[in-house]
C-alpha atoms as a PDB file:
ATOM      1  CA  UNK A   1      22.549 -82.319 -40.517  1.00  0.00           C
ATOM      2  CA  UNK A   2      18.933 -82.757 -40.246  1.00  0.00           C
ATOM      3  CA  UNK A   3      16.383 -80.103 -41.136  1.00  0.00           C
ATOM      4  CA  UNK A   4      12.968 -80.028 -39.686  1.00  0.00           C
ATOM      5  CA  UNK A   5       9.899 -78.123 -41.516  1.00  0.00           C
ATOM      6  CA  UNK A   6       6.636 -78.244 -39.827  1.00  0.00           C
ATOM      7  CA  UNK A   7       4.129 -77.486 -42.441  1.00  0.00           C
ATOM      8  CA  UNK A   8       0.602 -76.089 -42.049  1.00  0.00           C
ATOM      9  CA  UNK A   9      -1.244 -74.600 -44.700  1.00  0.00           C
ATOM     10  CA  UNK A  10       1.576 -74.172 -47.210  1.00  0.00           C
ATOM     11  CA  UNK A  11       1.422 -75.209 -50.598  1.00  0.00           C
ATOM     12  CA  UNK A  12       1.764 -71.646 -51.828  1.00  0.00           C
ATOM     13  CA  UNK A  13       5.490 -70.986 -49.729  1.00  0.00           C
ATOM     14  CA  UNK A  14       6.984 -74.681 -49.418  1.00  0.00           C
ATOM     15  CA  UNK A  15       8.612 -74.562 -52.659  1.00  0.00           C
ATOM     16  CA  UNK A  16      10.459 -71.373 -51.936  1.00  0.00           C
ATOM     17  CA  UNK A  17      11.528 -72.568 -48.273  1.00  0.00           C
ATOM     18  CA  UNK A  18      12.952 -76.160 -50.033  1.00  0.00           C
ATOM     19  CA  UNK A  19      14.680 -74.207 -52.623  1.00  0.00           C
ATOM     20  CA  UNK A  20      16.442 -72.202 -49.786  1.00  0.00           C
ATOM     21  CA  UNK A  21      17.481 -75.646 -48.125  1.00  0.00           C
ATOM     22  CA  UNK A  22      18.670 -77.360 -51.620  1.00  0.00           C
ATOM     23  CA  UNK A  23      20.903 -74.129 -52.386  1.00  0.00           C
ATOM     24  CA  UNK A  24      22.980 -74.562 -49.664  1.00  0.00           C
ATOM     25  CA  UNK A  25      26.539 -74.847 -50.244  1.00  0.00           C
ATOM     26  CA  UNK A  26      26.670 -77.395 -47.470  1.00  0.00           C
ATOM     27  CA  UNK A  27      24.027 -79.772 -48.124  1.00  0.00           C
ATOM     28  CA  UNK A  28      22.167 -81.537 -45.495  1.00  0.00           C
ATOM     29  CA  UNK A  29      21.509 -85.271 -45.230  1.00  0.00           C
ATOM     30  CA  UNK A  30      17.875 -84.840 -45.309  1.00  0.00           C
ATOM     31  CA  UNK A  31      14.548 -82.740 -44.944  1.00  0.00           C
ATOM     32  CA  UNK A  32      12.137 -83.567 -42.658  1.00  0.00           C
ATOM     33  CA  UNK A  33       8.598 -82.104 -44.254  1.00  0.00           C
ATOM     34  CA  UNK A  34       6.047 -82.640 -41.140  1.00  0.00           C
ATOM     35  CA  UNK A  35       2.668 -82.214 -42.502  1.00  0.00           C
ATOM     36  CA  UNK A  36       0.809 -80.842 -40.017  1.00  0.00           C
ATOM     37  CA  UNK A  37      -2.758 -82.344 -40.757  1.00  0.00           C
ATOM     38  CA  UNK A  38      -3.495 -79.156 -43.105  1.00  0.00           C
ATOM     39  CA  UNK A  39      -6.949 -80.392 -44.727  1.00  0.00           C
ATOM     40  CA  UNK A  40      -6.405 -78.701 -47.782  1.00  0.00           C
ATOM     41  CA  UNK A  41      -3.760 -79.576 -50.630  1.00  0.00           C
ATOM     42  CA  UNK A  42      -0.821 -79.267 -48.480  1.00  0.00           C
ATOM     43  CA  UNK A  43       0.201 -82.789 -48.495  1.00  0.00           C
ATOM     44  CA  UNK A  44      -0.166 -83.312 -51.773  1.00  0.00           C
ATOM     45  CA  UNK A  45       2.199 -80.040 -52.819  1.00  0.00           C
ATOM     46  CA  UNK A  46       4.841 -81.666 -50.222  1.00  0.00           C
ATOM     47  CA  UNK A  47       4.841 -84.842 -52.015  1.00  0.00           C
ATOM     48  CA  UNK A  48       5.559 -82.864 -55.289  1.00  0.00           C
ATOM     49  CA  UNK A  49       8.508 -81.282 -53.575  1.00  0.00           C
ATOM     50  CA  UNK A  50       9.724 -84.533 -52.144  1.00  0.00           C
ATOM     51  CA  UNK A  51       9.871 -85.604 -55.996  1.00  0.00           C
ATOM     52  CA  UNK A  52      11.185 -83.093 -57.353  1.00  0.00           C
ATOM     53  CA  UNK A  53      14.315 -83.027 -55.142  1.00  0.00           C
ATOM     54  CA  UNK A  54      14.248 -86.850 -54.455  1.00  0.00           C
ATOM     55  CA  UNK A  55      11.780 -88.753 -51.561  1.00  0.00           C
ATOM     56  CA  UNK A  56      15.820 -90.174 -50.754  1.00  0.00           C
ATOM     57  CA  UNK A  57      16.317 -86.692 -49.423  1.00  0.00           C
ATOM     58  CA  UNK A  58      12.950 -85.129 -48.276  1.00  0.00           C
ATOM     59  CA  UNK A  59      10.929 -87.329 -46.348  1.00  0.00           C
ATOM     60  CA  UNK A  60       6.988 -86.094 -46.001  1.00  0.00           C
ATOM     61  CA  UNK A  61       5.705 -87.148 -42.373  1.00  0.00           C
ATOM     62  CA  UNK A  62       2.047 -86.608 -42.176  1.00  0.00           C
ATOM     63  CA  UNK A  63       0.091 -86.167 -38.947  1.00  0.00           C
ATOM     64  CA  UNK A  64      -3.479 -87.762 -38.222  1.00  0.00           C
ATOM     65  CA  UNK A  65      -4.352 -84.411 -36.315  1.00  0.00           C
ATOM     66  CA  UNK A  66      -3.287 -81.123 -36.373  1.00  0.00           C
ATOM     67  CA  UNK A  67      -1.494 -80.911 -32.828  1.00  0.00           C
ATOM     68  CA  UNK A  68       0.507 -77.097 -33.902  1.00  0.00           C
ATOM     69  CA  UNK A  69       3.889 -76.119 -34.593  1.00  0.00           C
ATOM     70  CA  UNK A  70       5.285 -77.772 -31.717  1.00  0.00           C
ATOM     71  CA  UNK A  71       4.225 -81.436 -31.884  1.00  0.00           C
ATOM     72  CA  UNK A  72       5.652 -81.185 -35.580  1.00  0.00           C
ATOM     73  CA  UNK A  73       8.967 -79.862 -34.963  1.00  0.00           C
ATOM     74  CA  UNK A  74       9.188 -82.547 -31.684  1.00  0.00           C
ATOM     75  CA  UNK A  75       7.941 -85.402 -34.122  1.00  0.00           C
ATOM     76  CA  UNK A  76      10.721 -84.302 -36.681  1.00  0.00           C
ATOM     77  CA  UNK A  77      13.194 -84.247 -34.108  1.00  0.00           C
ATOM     78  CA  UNK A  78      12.395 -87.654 -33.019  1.00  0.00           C
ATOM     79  CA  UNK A  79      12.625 -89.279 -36.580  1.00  0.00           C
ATOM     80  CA  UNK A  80      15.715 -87.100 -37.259  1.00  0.00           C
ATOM     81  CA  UNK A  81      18.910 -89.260 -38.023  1.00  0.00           C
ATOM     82  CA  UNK A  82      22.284 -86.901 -37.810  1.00  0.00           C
ATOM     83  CA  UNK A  83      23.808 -85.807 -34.694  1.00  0.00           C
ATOM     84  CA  UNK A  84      22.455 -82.176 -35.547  1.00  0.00           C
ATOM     85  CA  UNK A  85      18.804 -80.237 -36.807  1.00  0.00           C
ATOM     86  CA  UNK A  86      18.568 -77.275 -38.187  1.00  0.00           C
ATOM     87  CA  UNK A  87      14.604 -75.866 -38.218  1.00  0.00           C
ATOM     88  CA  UNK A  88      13.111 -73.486 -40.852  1.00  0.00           C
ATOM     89  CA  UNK A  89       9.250 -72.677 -40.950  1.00  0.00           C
ATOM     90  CA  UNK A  90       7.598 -72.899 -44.316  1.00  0.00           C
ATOM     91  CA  UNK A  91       7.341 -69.660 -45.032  1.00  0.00           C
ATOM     92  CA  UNK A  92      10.907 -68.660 -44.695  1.00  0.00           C
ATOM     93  CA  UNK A  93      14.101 -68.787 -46.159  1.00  0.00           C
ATOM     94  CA  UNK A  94      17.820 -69.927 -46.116  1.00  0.00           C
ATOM     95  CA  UNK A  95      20.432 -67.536 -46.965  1.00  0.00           C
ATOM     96  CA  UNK A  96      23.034 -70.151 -49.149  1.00  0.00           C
ATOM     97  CA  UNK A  97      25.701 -70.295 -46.723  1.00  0.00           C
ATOM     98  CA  UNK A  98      23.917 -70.019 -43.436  1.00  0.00           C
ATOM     99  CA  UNK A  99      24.555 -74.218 -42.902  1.00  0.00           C
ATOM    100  CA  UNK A 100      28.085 -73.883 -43.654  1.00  0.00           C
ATOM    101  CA  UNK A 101      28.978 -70.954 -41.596  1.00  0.00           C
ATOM    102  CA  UNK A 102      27.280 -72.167 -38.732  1.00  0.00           C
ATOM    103  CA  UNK A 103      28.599 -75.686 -39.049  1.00  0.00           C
ATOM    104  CA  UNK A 104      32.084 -73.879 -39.222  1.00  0.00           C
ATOM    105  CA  UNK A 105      31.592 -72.418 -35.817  1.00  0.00           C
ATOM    106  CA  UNK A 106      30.167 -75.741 -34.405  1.00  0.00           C
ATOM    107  CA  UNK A 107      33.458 -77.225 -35.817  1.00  0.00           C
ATOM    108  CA  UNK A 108      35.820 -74.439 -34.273  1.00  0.00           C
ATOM    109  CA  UNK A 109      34.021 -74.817 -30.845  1.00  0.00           C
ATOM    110  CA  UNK A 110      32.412 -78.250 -30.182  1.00  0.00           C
ATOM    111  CA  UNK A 111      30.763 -77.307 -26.874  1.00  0.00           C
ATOM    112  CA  UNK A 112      28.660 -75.298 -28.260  1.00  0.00           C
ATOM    113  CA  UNK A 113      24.697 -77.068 -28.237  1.00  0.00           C
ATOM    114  CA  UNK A 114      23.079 -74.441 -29.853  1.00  0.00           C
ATOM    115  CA  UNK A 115      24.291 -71.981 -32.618  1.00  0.00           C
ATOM    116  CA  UNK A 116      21.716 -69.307 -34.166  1.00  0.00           C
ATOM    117  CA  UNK A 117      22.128 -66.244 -36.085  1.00  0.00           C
ATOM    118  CA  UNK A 118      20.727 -62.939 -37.285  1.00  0.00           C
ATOM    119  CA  UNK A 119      17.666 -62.377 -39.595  1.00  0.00           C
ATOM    120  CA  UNK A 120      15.919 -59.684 -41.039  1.00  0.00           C
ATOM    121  CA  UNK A 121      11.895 -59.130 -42.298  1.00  0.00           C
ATOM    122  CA  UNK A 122      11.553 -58.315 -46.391  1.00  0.00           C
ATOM    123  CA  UNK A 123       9.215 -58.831 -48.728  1.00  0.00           C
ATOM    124  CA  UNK A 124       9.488 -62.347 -50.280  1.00  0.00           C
ATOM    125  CA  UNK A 125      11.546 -63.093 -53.191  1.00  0.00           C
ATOM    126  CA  UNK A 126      14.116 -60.642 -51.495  1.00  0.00           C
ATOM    127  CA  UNK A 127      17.324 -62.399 -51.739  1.00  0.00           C
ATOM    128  CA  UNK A 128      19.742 -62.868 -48.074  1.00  0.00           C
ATOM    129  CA  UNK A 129      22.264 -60.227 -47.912  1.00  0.00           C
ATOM    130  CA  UNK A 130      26.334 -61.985 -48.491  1.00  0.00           C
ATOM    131  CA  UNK A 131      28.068 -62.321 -45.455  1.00  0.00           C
ATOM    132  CA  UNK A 132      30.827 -60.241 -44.317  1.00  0.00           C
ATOM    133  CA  UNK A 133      34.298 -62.348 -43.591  1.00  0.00           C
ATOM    134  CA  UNK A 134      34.927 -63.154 -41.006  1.00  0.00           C
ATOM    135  CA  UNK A 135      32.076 -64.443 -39.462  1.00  0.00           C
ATOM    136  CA  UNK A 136      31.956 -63.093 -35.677  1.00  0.00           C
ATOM    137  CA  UNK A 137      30.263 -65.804 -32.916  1.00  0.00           C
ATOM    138  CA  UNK A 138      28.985 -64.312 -29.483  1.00  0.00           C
ATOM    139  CA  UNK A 139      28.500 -66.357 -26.803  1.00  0.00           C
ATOM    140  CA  UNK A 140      24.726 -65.882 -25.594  1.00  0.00           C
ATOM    141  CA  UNK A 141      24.562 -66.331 -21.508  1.00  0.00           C
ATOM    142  CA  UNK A 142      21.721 -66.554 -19.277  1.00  0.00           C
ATOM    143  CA  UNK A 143      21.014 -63.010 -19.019  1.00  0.00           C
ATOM    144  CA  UNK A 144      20.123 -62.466 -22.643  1.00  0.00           C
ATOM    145  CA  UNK A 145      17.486 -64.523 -22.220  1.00  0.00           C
ATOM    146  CA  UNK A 146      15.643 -62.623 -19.171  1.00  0.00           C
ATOM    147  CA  UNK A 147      14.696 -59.845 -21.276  1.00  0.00           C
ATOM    148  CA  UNK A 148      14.360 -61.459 -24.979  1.00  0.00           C
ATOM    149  CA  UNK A 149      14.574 -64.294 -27.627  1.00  0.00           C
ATOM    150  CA  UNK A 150      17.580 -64.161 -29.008  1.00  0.00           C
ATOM    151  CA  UNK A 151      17.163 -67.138 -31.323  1.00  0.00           C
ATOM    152  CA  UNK A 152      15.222 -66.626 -34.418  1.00  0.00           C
ATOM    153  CA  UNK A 153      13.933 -70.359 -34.804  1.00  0.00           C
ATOM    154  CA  UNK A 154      14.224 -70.501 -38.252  1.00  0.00           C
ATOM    155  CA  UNK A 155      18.248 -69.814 -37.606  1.00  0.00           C
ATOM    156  CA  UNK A 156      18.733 -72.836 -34.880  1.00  0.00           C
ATOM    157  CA  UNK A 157      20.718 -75.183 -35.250  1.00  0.00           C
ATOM    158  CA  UNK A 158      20.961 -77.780 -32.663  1.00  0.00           C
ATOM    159  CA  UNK A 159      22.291 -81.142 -31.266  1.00  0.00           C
ATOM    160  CA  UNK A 160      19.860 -83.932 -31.380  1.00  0.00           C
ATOM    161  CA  UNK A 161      20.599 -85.450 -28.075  1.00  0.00           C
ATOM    162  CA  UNK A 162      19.841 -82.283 -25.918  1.00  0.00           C
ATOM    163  CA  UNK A 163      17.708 -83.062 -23.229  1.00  0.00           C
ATOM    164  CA  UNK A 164      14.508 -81.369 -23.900  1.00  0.00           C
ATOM    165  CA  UNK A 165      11.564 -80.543 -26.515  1.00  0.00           C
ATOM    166  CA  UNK A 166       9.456 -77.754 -27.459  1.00  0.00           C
ATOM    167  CA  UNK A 167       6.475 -77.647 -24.819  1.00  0.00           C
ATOM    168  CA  UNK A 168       3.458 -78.904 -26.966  1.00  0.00           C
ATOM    169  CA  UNK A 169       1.025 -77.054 -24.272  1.00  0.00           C
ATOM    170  CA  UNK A 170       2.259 -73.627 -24.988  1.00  0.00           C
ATOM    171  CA  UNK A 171       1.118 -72.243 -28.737  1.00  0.00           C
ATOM    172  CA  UNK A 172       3.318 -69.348 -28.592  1.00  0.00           C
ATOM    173  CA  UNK A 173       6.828 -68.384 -26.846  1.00  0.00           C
ATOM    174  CA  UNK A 174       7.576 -72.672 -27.270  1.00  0.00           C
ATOM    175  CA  UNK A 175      10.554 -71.127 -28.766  1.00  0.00           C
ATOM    176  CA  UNK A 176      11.834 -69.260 -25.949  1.00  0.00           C
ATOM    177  CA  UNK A 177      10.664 -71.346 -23.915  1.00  0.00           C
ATOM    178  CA  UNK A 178      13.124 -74.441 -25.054  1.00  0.00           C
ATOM    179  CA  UNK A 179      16.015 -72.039 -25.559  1.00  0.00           C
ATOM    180  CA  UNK A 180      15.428 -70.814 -22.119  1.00  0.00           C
ATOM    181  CA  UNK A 181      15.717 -74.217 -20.684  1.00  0.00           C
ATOM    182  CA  UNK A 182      18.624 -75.063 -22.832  1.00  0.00           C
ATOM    183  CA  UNK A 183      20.709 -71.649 -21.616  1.00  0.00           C
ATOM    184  CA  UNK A 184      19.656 -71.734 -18.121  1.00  0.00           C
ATOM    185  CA  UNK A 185      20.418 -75.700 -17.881  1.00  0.00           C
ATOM    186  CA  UNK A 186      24.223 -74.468 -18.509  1.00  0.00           C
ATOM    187  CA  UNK A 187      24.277 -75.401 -22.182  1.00  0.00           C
ATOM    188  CA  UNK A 188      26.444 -73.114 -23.988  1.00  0.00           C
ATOM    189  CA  UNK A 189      24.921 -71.329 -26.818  1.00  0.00           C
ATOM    190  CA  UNK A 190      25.590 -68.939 -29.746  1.00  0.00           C
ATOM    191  CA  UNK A 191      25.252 -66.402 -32.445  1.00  0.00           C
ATOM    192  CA  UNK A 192      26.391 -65.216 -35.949  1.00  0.00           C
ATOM    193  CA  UNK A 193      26.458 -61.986 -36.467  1.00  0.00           C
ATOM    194  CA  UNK A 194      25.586 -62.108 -39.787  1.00  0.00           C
ATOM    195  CA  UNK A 195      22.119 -62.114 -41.416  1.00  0.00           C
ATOM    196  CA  UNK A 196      21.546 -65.743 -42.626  1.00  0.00           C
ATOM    197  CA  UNK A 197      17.946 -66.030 -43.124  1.00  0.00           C
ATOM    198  CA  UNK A 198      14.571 -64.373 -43.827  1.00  0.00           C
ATOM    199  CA  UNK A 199      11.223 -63.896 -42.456  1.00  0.00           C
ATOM    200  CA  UNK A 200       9.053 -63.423 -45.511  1.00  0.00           C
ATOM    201  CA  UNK A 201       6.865 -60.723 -44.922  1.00  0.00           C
ATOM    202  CA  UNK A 202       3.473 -61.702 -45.219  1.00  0.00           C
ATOM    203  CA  UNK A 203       0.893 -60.295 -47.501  1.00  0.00           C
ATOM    204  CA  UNK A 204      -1.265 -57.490 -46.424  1.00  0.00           C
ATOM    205  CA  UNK A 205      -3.753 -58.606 -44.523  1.00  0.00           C
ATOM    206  CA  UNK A 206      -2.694 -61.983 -43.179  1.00  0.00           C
ATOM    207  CA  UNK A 207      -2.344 -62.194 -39.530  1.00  0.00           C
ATOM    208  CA  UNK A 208      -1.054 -64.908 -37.792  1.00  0.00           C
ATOM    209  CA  UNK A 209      -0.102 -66.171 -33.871  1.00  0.00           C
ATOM    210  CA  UNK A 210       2.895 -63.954 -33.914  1.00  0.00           C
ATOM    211  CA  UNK A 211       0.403 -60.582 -33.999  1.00  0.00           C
ATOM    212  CA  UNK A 212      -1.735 -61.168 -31.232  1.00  0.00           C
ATOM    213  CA  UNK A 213       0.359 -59.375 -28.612  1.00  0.00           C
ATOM    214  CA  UNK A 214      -1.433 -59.783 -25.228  1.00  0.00           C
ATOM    215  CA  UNK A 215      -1.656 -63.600 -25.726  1.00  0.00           C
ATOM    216  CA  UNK A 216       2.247 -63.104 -26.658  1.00  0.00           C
ATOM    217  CA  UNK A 217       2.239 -61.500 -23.486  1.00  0.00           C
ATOM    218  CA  UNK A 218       0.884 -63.819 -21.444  1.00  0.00           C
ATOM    219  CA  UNK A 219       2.534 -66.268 -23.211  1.00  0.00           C
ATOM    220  CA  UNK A 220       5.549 -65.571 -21.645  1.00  0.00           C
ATOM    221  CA  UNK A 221       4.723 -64.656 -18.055  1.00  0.00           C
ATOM    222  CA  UNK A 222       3.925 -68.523 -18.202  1.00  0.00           C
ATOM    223  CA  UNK A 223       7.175 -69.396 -19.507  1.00  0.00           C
ATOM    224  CA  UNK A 224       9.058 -67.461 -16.345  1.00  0.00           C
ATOM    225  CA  UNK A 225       6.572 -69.320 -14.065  1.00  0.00           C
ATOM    226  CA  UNK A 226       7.363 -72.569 -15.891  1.00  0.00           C
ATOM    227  CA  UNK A 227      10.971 -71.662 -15.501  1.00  0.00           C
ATOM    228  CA  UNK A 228      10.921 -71.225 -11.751  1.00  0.00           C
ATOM    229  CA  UNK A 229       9.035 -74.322 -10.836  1.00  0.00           C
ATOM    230  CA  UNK A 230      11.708 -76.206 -13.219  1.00  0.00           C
ATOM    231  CA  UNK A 231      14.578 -74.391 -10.808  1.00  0.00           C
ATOM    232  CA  UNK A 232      16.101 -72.765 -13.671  1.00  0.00           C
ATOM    233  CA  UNK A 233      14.997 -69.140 -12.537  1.00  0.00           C
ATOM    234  CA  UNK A 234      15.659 -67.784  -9.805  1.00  0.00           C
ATOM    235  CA  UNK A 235      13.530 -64.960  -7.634  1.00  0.00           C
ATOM    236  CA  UNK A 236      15.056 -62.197  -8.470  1.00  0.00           C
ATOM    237  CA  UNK A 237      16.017 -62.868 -11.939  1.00  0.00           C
ATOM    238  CA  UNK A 238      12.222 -63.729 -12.056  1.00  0.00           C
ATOM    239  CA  UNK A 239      11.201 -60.504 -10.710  1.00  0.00           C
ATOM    240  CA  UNK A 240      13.550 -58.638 -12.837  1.00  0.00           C
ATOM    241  CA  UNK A 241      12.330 -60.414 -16.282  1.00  0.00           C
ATOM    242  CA  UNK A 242       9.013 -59.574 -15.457  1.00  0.00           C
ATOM    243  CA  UNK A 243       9.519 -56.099 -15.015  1.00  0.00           C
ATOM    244  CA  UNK A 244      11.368 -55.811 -18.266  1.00  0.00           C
ATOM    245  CA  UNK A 245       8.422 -57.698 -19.996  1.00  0.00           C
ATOM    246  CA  UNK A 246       6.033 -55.437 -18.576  1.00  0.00           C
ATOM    247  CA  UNK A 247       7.814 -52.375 -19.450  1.00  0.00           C
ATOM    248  CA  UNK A 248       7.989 -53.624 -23.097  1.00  0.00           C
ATOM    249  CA  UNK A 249       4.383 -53.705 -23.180  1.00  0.00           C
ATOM    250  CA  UNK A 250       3.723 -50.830 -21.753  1.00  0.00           C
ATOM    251  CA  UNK A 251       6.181 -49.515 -24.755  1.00  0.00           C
ATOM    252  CA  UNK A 252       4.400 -51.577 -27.298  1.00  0.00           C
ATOM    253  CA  UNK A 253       1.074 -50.459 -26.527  1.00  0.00           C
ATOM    254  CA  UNK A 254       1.755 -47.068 -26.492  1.00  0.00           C
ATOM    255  CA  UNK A 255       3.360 -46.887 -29.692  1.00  0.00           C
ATOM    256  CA  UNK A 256      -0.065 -48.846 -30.967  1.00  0.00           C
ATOM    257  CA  UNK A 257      -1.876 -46.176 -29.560  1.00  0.00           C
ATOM    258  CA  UNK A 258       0.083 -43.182 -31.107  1.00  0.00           C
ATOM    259  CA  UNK A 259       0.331 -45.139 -34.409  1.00  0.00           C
ATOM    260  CA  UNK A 260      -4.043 -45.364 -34.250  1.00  0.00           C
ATOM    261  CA  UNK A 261      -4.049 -41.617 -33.368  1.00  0.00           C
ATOM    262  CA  UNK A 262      -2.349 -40.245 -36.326  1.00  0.00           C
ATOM    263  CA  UNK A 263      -4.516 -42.589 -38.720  1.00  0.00           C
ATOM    264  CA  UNK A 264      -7.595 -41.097 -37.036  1.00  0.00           C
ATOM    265  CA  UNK A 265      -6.212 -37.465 -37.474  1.00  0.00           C
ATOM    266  CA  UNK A 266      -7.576 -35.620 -40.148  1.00  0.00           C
ATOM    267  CA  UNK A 267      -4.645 -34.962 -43.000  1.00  0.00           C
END
């Protein structure tokens, strides 16, 4: 197993995202630390990690330019050396037996090319809930996908030699984007469903790509387009994802609105 952290801007979270990896009770081979050209003192807090837990294990890839989340994780990929990758974003964390569960299921079921699992949003530090036994594993098919991400990418694991790459012209929905492909390509996929993993919630305050909800929007009305001309969508699954993306943002931004309205109200 190779993991796969593309790092921008993170001395202050790396160490807590490494520590997740090193605490699992199945070990990888090796870390993959892809310094994304950062300008600050990124690097340098990445090459303290790699010591600490031993540059045999973590190996610290710097960039010459900062090409985004997707050109790091590809780059990774590339240099990766086992037959699978597991990715986690720097900011997030590793439940201690999310590698060994899902490496279990890839075990029990070798078709499988993808294998994700369940995560939840909580302030940092909070620790991943124990997983129930057994472990359930649902099949994910195609029509999952026309109406949402299913695949946290900080719970994929992956084979190596799949066929495609996260889209380094898209800066948000890559994700869905390369799962899409992988699904609709015939690939079969699938999840725990058990909570393996956490998004750390950030402070108050930060923002990042993941807020800005009409470029997330548009973001993926170019991923269905992208997904007919490849011949992995059809019409009228095409038609029918759109709708269901427009009604969700017709939901969304009505629930903005209410939210603004009672902030406005006078208490």
């Amino acid at each position: 197993m190779s993991v796969v952290v593309p790092c921008f801007r993170c001395a202050a979270t790396i160490d807590d995202a490494v520590d997740s990896i090193a605490a699992q009770t199945l070990r990888p081979a090796e870390v993959l630390l892809v310094e994304d050209a950062s300008g600050d003192d990124t690097l340098a807090a990445l090459h303290r990690v790699a010591a600490t837990h031993g540059t045999d294990w973590i190996k610290v890839i710097p960039l010459p330019a900062n090409r985004g989340p997707s050109h790091a994780r590809n780059t990774g990929w590339q240099q990766a050396q086992q037959p699978y990758i597991a990715f986690l974003d720097a900011d997030d964390s590793w439940g201690p037996r999310k590698l060994e569960l899902q490496m279990a299921a890839l075990e029990a079921d070798p078709e499988i090319a993808l294998i994700a699992h369940q995560m939840l949003v909580r302030p940092r530090g909070t620790a991943v809930p124990a997983p129930q036994s057994p472990a359930g594993v649902q099949i994910v098919g195609r029509g999952t996908l026309l109406v949402r991400n299913p695949f946290p990418t900080a719970s994929v694991v992956l084979r190596r030699d799949l066929p495609f790459r996260f889209d380094e012209d898209f800066r948000r929905s890559e994700d869905y984007l390369l799962w899409s492909q992988i699904v609709l390509s015939g690939y079969r996929c699938a999840k725990i469903d058990q909570v393996l993993a956490i998004w750390n919630r950030r402070e108050n305050g930060a923002v990042g790509l993941s807020d800005d909800f009409e470029a997330i929007h548009q973001g993926r009305r170019d991923l269905r387009r992208k997904l007919v001309r490849q011949g992995l969508l059809g019409r009228h699954e095409y038609v029918f994802a759109s709708t269901v993306g427009l009604v969700n943002k017709l939901r969304r931004d009505l629930f903005r609105s209410l939210r603004r309205r009672r902030r406005a109200s006078p208490a």
